[in-house]
C-alpha atoms as a PDB file:
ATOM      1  CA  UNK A   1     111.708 -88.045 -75.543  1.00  0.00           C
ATOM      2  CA  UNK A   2     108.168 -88.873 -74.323  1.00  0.00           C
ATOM      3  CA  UNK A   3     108.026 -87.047 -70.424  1.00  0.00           C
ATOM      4  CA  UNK A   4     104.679 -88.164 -68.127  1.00  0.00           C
ATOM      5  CA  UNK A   5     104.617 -86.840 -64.967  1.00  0.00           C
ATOM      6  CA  UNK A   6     103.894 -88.798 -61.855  1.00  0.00           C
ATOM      7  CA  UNK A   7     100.963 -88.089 -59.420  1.00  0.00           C
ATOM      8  CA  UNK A   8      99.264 -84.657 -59.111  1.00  0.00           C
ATOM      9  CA  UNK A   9     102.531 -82.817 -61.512  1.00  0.00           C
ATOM     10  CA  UNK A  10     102.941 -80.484 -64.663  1.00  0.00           C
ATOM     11  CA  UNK A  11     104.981 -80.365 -67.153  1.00  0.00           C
ATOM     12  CA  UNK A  12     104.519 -76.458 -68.598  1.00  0.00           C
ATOM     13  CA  UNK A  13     106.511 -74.693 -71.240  1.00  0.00           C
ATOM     14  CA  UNK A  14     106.827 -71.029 -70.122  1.00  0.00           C
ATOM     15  CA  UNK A  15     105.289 -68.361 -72.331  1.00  0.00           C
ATOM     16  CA  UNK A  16     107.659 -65.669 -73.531  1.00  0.00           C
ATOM     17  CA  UNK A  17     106.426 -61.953 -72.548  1.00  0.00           C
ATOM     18  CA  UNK A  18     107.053 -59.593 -74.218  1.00  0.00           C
ATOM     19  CA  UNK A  19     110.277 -57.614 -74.554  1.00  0.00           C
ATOM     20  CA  UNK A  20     109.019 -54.136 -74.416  1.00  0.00           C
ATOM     21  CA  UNK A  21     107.429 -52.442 -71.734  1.00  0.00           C
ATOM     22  CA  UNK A  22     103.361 -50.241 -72.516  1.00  0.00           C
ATOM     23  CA  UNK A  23     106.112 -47.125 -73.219  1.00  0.00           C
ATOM     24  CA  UNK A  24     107.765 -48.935 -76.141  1.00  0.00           C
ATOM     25  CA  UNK A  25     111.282 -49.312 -73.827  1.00  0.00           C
ATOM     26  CA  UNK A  26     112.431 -52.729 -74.768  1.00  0.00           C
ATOM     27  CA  UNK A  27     113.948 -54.950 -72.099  1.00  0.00           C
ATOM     28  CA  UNK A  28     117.007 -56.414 -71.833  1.00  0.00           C
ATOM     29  CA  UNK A  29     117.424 -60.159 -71.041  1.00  0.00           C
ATOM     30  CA  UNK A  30     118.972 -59.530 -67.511  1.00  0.00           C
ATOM     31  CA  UNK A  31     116.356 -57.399 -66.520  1.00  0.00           C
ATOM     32  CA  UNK A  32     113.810 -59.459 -67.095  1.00  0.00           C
ATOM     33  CA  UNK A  33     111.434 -61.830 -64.775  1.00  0.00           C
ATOM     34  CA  UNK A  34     110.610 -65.010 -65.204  1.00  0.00           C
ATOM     35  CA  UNK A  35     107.619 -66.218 -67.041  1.00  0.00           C
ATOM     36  CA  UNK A  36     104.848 -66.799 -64.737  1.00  0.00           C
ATOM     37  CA  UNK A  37     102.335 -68.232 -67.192  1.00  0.00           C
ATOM     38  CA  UNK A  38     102.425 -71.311 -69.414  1.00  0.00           C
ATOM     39  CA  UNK A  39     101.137 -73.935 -71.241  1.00  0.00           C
ATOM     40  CA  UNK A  40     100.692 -77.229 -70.200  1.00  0.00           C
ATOM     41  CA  UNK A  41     101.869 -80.000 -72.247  1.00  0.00           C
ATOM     42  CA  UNK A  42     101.535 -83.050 -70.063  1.00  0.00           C
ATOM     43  CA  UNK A  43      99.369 -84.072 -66.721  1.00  0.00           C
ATOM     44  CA  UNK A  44      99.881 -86.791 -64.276  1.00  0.00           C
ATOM     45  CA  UNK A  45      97.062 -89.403 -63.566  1.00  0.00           C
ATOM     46  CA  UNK A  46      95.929 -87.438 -60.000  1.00  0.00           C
ATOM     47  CA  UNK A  47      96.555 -87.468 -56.525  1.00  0.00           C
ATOM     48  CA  UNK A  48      95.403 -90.273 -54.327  1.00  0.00           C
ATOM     49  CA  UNK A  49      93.073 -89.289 -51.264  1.00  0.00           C
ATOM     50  CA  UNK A  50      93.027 -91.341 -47.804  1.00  0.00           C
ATOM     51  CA  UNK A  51      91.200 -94.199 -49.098  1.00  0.00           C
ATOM     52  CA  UNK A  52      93.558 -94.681 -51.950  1.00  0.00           C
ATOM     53  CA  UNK A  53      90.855 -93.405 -55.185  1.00  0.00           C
ATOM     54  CA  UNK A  54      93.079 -91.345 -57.644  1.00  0.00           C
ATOM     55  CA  UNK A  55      91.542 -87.899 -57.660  1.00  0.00           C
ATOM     56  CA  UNK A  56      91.797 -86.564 -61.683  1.00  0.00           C
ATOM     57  CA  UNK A  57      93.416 -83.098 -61.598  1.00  0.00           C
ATOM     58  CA  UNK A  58      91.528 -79.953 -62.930  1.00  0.00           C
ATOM     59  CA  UNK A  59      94.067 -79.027 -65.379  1.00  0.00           C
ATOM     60  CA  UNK A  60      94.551 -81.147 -68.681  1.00  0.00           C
ATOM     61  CA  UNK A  61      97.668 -80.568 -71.385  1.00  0.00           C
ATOM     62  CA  UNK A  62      96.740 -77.735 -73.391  1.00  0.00           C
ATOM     63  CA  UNK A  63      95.578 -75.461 -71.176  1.00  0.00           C
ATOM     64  CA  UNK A  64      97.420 -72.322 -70.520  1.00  0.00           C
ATOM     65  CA  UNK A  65      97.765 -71.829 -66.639  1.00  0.00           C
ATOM     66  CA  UNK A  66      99.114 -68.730 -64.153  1.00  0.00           C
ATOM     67  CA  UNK A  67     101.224 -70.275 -61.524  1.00  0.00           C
ATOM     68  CA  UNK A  68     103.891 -68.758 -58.883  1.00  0.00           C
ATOM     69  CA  UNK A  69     107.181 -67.145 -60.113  1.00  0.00           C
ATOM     70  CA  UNK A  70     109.054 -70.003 -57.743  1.00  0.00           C
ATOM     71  CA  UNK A  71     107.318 -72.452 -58.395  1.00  0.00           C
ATOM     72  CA  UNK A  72     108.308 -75.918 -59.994  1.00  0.00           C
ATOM     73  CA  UNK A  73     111.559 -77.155 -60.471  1.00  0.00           C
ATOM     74  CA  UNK A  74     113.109 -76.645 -63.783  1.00  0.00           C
ATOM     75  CA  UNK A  75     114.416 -78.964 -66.034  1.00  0.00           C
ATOM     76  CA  UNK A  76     115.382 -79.190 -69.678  1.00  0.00           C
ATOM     77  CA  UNK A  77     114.272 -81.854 -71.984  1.00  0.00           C
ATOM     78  CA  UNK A  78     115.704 -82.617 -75.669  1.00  0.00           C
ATOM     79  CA  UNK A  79     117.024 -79.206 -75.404  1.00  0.00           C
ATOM     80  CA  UNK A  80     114.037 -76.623 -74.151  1.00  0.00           C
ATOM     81  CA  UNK A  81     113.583 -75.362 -70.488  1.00  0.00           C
ATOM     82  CA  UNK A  82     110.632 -76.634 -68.996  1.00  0.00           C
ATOM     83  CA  UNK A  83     109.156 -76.442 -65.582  1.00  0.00           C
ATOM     84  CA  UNK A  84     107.601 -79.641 -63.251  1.00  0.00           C
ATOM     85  CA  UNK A  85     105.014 -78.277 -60.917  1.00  0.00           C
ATOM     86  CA  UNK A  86     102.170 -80.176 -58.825  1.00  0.00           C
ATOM     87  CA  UNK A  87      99.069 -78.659 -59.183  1.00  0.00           C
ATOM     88  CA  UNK A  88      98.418 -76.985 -55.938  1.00  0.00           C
ATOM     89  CA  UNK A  89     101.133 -74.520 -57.086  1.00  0.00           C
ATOM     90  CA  UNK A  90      99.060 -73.661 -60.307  1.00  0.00           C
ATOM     91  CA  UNK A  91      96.905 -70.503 -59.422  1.00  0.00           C
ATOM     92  CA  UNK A  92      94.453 -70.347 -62.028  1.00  0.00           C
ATOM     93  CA  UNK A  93      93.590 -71.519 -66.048  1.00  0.00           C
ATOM     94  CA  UNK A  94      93.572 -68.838 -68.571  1.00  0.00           C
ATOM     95  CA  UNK A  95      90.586 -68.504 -70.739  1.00  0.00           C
ATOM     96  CA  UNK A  96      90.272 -66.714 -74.331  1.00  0.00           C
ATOM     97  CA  UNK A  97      92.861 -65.479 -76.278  1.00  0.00           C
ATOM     98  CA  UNK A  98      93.297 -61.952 -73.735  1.00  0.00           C
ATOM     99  CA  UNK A  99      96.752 -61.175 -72.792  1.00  0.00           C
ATOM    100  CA  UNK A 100      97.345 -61.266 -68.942  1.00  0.00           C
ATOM    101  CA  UNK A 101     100.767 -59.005 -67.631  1.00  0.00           C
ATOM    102  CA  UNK A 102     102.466 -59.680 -64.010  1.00  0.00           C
ATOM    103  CA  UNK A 103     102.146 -56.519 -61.959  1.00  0.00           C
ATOM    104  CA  UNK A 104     105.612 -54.860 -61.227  1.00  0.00           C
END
């Protein structure tokens, strides 16, 4: 099913972390957080401003993004979780292939 989001919103896939702690103690799925990064997979067209001109967002499908653990509302589509979020809730875009971890 093709998904395009309306306005100024995301649709992001969260990305897994990993299931064992720096210690090697692996977590169990109940103890776990949710994801706060992911990867965008599609953009809406922009927000309008006061004079109606649609203002193109910053973020584009593809990039990988760090956004608020409550963030979004979550929905599943042809069978995987996905989150909807507008893109004032999006904190940052994550460049280069380094690993980023939530603080505890």
């Amino acid at each position: 099913m093709a998904f395009r989001p309306l306005h100024d919103r995301l649709l992001v896939r969260r990305m897994e972390e990993d299931e064992r702690t720096a210690g090697g103690i692996i977590i169990p799925d109940t103890a776990k957080e949710k994801p706060i990064m992911g990867e965008v997979l599609s953009v809406g067209p922009g927000a309008r401003d006061e004079n109606g001109n649609v203002v193109p967002l910053d973020v584009k499908a593809g990039d990988r993004i760090v956004f608020g653990k409550y963030a979004g509302t979550e929905v599943k589509l042809d069978g995987e979780d996905l989150v909807i979020l507008k893109e004032a809730d999006v904190f940052g875009i994550l460049k280069g292939a380094g690993r980023v971890r939530a603080a505890a």
